[in-house]
PDB file of N, CA and C in Angstrom:
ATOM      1  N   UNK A   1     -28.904  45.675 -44.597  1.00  0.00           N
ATOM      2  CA  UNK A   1     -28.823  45.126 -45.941  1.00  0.00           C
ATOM      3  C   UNK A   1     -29.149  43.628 -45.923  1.00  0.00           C
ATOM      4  N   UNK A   2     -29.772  43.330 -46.887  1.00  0.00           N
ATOM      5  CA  UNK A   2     -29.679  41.948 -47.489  1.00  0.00           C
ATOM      6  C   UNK A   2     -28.625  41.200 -47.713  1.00  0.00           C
ATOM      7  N   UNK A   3     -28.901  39.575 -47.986  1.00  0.00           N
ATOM      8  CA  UNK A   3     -27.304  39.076 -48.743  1.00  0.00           C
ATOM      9  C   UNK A   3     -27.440  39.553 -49.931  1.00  0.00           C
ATOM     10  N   UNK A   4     -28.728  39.795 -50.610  1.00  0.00           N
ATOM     11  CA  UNK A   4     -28.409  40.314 -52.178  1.00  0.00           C
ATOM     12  C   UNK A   4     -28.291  41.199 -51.805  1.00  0.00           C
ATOM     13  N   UNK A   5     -28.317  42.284 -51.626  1.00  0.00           N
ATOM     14  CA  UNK A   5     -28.417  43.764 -51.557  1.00  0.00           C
ATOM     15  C   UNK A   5     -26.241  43.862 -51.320  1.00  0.00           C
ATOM     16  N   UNK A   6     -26.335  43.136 -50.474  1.00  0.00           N
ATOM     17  CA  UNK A   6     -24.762  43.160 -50.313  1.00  0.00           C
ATOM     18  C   UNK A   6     -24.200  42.392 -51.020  1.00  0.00           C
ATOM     19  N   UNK A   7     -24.270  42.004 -51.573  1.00  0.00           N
ATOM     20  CA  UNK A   7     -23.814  41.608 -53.305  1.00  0.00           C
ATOM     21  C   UNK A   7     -23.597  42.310 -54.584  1.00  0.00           C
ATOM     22  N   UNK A   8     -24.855  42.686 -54.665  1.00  0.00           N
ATOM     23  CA  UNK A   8     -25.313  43.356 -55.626  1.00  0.00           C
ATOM     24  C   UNK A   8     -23.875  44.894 -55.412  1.00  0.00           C
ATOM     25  N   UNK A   9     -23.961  45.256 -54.198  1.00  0.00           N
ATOM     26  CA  UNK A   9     -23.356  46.902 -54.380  1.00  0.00           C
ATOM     27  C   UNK A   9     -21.852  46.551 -55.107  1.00  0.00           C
ATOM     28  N   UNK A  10     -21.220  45.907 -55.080  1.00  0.00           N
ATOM     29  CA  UNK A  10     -19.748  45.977 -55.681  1.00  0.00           C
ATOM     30  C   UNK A  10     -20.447  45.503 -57.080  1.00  0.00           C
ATOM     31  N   UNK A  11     -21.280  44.773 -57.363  1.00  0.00           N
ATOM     32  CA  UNK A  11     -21.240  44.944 -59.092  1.00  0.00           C
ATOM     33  C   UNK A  11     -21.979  46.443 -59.316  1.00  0.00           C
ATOM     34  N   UNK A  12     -22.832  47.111 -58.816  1.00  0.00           N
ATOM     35  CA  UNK A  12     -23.566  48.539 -59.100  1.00  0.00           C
ATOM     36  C   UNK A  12     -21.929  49.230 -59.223  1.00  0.00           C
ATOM     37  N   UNK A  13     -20.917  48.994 -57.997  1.00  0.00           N
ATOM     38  CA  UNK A  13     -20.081  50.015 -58.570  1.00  0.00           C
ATOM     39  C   UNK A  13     -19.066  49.907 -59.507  1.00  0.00           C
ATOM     40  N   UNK A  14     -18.493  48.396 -59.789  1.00  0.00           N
ATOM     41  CA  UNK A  14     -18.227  48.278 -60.945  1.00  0.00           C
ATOM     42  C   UNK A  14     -18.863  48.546 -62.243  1.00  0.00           C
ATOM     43  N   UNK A  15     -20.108  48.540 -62.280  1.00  0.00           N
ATOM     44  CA  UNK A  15     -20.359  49.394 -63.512  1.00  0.00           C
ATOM     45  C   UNK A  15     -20.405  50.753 -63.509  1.00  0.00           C
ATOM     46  N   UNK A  16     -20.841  51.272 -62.754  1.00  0.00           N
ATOM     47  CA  UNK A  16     -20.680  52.140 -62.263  1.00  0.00           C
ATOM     48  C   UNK A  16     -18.943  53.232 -62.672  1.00  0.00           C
ATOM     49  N   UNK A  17     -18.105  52.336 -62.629  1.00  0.00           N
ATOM     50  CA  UNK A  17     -16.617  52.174 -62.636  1.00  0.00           C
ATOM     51  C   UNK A  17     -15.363  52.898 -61.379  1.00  0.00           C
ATOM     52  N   UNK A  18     -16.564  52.839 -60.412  1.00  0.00           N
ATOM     53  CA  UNK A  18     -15.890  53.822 -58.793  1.00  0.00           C
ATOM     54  C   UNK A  18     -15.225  52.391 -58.472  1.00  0.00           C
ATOM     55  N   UNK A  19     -15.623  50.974 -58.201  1.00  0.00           N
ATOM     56  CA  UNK A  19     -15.300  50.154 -57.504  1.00  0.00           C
ATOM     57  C   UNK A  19     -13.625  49.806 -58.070  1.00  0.00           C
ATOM     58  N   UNK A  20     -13.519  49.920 -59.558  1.00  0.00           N
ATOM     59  CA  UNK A  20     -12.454  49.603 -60.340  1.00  0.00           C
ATOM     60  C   UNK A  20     -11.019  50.352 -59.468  1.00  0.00           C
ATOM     61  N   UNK A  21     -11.393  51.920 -59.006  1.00  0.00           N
ATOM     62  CA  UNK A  21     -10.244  52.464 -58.441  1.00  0.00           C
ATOM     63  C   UNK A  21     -10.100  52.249 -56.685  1.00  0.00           C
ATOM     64  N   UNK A  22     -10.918  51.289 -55.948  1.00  0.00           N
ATOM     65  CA  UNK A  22     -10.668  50.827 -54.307  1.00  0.00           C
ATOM     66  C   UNK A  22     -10.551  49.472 -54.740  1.00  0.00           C
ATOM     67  N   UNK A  23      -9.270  49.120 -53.888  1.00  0.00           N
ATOM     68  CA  UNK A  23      -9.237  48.056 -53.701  1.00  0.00           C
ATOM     69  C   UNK A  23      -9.620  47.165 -53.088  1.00  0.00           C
ATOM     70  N   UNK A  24      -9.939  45.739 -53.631  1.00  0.00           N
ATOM     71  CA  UNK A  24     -10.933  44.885 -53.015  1.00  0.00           C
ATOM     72  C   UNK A  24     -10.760  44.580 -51.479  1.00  0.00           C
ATOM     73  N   UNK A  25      -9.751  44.361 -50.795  1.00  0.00           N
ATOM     74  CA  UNK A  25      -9.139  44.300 -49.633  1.00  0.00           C
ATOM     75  C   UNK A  25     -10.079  45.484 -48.752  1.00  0.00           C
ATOM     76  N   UNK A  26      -9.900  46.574 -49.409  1.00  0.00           N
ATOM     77  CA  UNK A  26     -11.063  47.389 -48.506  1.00  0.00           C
ATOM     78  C   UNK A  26     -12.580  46.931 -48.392  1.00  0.00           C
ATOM     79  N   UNK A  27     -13.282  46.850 -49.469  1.00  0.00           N
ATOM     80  CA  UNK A  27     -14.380  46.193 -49.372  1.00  0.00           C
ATOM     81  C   UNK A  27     -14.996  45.000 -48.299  1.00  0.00           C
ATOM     82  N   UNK A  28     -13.431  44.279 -48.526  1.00  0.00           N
ATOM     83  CA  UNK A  28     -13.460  42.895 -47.711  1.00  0.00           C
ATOM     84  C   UNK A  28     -13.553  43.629 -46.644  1.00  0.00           C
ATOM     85  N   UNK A  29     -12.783  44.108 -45.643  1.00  0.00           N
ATOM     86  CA  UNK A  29     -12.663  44.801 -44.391  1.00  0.00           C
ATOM     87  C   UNK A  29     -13.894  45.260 -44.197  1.00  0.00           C
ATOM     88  N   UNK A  30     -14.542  45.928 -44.675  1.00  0.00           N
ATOM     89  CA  UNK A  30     -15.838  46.812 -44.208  1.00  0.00           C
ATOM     90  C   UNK A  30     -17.118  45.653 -44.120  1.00  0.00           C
ATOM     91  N   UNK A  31     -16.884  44.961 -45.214  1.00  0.00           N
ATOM     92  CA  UNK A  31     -17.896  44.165 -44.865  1.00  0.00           C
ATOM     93  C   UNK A  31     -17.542  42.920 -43.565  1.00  0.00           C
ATOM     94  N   UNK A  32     -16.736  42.702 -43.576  1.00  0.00           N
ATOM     95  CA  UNK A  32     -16.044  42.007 -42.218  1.00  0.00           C
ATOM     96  C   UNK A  32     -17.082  42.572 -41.399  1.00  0.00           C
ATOM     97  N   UNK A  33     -16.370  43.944 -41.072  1.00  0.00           N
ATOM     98  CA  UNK A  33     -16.947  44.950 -39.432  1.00  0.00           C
ATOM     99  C   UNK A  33     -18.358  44.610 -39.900  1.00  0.00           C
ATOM    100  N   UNK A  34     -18.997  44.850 -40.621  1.00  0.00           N
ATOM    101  CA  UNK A  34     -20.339  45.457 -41.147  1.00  0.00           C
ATOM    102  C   UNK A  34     -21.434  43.555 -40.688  1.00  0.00           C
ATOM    103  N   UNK A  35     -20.352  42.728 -40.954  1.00  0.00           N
ATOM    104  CA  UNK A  35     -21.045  41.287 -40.611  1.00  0.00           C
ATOM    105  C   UNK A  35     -20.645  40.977 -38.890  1.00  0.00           C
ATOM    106  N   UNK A  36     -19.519  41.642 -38.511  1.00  0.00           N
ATOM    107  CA  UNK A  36     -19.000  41.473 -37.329  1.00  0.00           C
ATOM    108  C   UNK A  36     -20.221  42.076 -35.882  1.00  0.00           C
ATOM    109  N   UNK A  37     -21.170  43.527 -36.794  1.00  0.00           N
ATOM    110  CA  UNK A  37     -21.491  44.265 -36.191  1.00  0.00           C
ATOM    111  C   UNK A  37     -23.352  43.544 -36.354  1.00  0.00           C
ATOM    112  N   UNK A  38     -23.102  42.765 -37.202  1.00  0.00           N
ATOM    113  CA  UNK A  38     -24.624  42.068 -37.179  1.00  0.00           C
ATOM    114  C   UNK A  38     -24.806  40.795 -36.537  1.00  0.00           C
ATOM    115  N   UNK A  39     -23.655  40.294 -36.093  1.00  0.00           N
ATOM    116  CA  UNK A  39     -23.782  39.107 -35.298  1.00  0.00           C
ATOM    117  C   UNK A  39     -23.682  39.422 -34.154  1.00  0.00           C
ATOM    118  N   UNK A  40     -22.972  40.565 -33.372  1.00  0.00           N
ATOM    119  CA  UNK A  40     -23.111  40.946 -32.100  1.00  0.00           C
ATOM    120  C   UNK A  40     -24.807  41.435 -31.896  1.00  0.00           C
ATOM    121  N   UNK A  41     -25.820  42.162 -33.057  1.00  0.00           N
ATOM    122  CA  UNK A  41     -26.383  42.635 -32.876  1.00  0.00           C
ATOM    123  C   UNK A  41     -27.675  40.984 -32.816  1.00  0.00           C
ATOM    124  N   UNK A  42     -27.292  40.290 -33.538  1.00  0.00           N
ATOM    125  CA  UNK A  42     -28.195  39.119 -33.208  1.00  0.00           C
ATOM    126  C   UNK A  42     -28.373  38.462 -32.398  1.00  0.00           C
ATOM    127  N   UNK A  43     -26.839  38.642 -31.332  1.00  0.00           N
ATOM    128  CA  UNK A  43     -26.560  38.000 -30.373  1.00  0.00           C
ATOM    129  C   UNK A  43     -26.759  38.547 -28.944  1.00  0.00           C
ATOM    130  N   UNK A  44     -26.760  39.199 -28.883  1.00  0.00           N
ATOM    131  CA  UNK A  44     -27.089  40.902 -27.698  1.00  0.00           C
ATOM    132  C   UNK A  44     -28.328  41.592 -27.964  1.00  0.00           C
ATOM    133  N   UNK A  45     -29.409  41.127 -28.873  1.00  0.00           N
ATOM    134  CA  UNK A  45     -30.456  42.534 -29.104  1.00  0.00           C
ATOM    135  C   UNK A  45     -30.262  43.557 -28.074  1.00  0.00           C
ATOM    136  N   UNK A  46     -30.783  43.106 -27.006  1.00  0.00           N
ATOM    137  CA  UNK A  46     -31.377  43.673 -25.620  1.00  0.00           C
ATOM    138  C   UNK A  46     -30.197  44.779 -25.625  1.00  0.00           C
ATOM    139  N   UNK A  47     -29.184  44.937 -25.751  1.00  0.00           N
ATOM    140  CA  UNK A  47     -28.118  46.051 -25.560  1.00  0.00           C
ATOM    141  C   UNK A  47     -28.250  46.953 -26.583  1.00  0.00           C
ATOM    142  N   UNK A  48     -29.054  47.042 -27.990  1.00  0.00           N
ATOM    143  CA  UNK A  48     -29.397  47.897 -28.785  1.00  0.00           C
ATOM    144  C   UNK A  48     -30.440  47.861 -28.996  1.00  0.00           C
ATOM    145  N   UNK A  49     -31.753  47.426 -27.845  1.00  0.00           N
ATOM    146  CA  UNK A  49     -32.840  47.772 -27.968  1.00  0.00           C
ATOM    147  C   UNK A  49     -33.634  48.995 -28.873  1.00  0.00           C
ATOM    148  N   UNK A  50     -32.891  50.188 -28.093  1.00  0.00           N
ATOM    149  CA  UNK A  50     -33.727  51.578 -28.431  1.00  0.00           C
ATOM    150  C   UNK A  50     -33.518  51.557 -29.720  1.00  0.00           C
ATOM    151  N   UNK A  51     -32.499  51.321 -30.202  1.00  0.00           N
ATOM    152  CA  UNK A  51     -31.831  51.256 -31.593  1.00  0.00           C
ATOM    153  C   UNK A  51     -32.476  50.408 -32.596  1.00  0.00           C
ATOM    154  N   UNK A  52     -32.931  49.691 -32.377  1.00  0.00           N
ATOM    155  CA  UNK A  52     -33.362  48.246 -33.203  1.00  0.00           C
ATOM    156  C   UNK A  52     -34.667  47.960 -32.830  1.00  0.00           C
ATOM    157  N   UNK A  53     -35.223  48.232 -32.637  1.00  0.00           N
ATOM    158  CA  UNK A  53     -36.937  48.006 -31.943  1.00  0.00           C
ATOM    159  C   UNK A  53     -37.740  48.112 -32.997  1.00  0.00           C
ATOM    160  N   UNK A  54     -37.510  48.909 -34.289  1.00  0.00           N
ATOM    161  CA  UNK A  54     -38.383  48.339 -35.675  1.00  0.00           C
ATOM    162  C   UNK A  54     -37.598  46.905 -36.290  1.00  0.00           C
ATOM    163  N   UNK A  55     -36.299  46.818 -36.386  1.00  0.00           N
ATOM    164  CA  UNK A  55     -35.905  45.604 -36.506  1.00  0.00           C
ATOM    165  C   UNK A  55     -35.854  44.567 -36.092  1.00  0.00           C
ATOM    166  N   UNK A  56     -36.351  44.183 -34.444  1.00  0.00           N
ATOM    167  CA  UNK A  56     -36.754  43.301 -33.941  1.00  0.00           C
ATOM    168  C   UNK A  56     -37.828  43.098 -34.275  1.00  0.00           C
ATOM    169  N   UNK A  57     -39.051  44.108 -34.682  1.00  0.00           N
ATOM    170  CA  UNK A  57     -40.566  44.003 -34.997  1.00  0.00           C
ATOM    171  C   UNK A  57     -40.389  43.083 -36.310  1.00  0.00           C
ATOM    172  N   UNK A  58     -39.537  43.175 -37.115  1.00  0.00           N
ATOM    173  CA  UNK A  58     -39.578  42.588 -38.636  1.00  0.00           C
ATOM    174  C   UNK A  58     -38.800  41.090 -38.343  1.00  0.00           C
ATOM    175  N   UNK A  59     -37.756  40.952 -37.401  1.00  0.00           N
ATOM    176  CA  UNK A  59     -37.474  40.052 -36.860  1.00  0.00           C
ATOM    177  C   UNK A  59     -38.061  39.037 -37.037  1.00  0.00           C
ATOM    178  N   UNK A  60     -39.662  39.498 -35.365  1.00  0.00           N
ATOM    179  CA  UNK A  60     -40.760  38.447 -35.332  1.00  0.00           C
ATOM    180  C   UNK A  60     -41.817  38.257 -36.150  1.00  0.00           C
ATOM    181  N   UNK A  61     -41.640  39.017 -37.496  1.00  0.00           N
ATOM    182  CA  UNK A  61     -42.798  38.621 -38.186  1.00  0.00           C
ATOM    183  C   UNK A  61     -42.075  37.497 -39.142  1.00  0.00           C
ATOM    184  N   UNK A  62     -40.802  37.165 -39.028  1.00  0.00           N
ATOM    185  CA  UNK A  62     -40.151  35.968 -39.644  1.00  0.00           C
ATOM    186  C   UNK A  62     -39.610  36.592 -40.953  1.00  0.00           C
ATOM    187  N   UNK A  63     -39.478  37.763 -41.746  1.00  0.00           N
ATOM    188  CA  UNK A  63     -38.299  37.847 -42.367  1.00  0.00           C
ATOM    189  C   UNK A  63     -36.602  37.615 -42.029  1.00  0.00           C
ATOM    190  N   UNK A  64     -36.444  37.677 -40.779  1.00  0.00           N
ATOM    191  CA  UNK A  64     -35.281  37.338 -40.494  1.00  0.00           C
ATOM    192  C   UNK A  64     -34.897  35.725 -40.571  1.00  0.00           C
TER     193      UNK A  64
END
Protein backbone atom coordinates (compact mmCIF):
# COMPACT_ATOMS: atom_id res chain seq x y z
CA UNK A 1 0.00 0.00 0.00
CA UNK A 2 0.60 3.57 -0.39
CA UNK A 3 0.52 6.41 2.33
CA UNK A 4 -2.68 7.40 0.51
CA UNK A 5 -3.98 4.21 -0.13
CA UNK A 6 -3.50 3.67 3.71
CA UNK A 7 -5.36 6.52 4.53
CA UNK A 8 -7.82 6.51 2.38
CA UNK A 9 -9.12 2.71 3.71
CA UNK A 10 -10.54 3.85 7.21
CA UNK A 11 -12.44 6.74 5.49
CA UNK A 12 -13.79 4.00 2.49
CA UNK A 13 -14.95 2.16 5.63
CA UNK A 14 -16.42 4.73 7.45
CA UNK A 15 -18.60 5.44 4.78
CA UNK A 16 -18.95 2.51 4.08
CA UNK A 17 -20.22 2.30 7.95
CA UNK A 18 -18.11 -1.26 8.86
CA UNK A 19 -15.27 0.99 10.38
CA UNK A 20 -17.97 2.75 12.84
CA UNK A 21 -18.43 -0.88 14.66
CA UNK A 22 -14.09 -1.79 15.18
CA UNK A 23 -12.48 0.03 17.23
CA UNK A 24 -9.85 2.43 16.35
CA UNK A 25 -7.20 0.86 18.69
CA UNK A 26 -7.45 -2.14 16.34
CA UNK A 27 -6.75 -0.35 13.26
CA UNK A 28 -3.88 1.36 15.08
CA UNK A 29 -2.35 -2.14 15.92
CA UNK A 30 -2.51 -3.60 12.46
CA UNK A 31 -1.17 -0.85 10.93
CA UNK A 32 1.69 -0.72 13.55
CA UNK A 33 2.64 -4.61 12.46
CA UNK A 34 1.76 -3.75 8.83
CA UNK A 35 4.56 -0.54 9.09
CA UNK A 36 6.67 -2.71 11.50
CA UNK A 37 6.72 -5.41 8.67
CA UNK A 38 7.79 -2.75 5.96
CA UNK A 39 10.69 -1.43 7.66
CA UNK A 40 12.18 -4.79 8.38
CA UNK A 41 11.43 -5.44 4.75
CA UNK A 42 13.43 -2.18 3.68
CA UNK A 43 15.95 -2.99 5.90
CA UNK A 44 16.74 -6.83 5.17
CA UNK A 45 15.52 -7.07 1.37
CA UNK A 46 17.99 -9.86 0.74
CA UNK A 47 16.03 -12.17 3.41
CA UNK A 48 12.72 -11.78 1.32
CA UNK A 49 14.26 -11.80 -1.86
CA UNK A 50 12.10 -14.60 -3.58
CA UNK A 51 9.23 -12.75 -2.13
CA UNK A 52 9.85 -9.23 -3.22
CA UNK A 53 11.85 -9.39 -6.45
CA UNK A 54 8.96 -7.45 -8.45
CA UNK A 55 9.13 -4.97 -5.60
CA UNK A 56 12.64 -4.41 -5.57
CA UNK A 57 12.30 -4.04 -9.56
CA UNK A 58 9.83 -0.94 -8.83
CA UNK A 59 12.12 -0.04 -6.01
CA UNK A 60 14.98 0.75 -8.64
CA UNK A 61 13.03 2.39 -11.05
CA UNK A 62 12.61 5.14 -8.15
CA UNK A 63 8.96 4.93 -7.14
CA UNK A 64 10.06 4.02 -3.84
Amino acid sequence: FTIVEILLIPAVLVRVGIFTRIPALIFIVIFYFGYQVYSILGSYPELFYPYISVFSEIQRQGIY
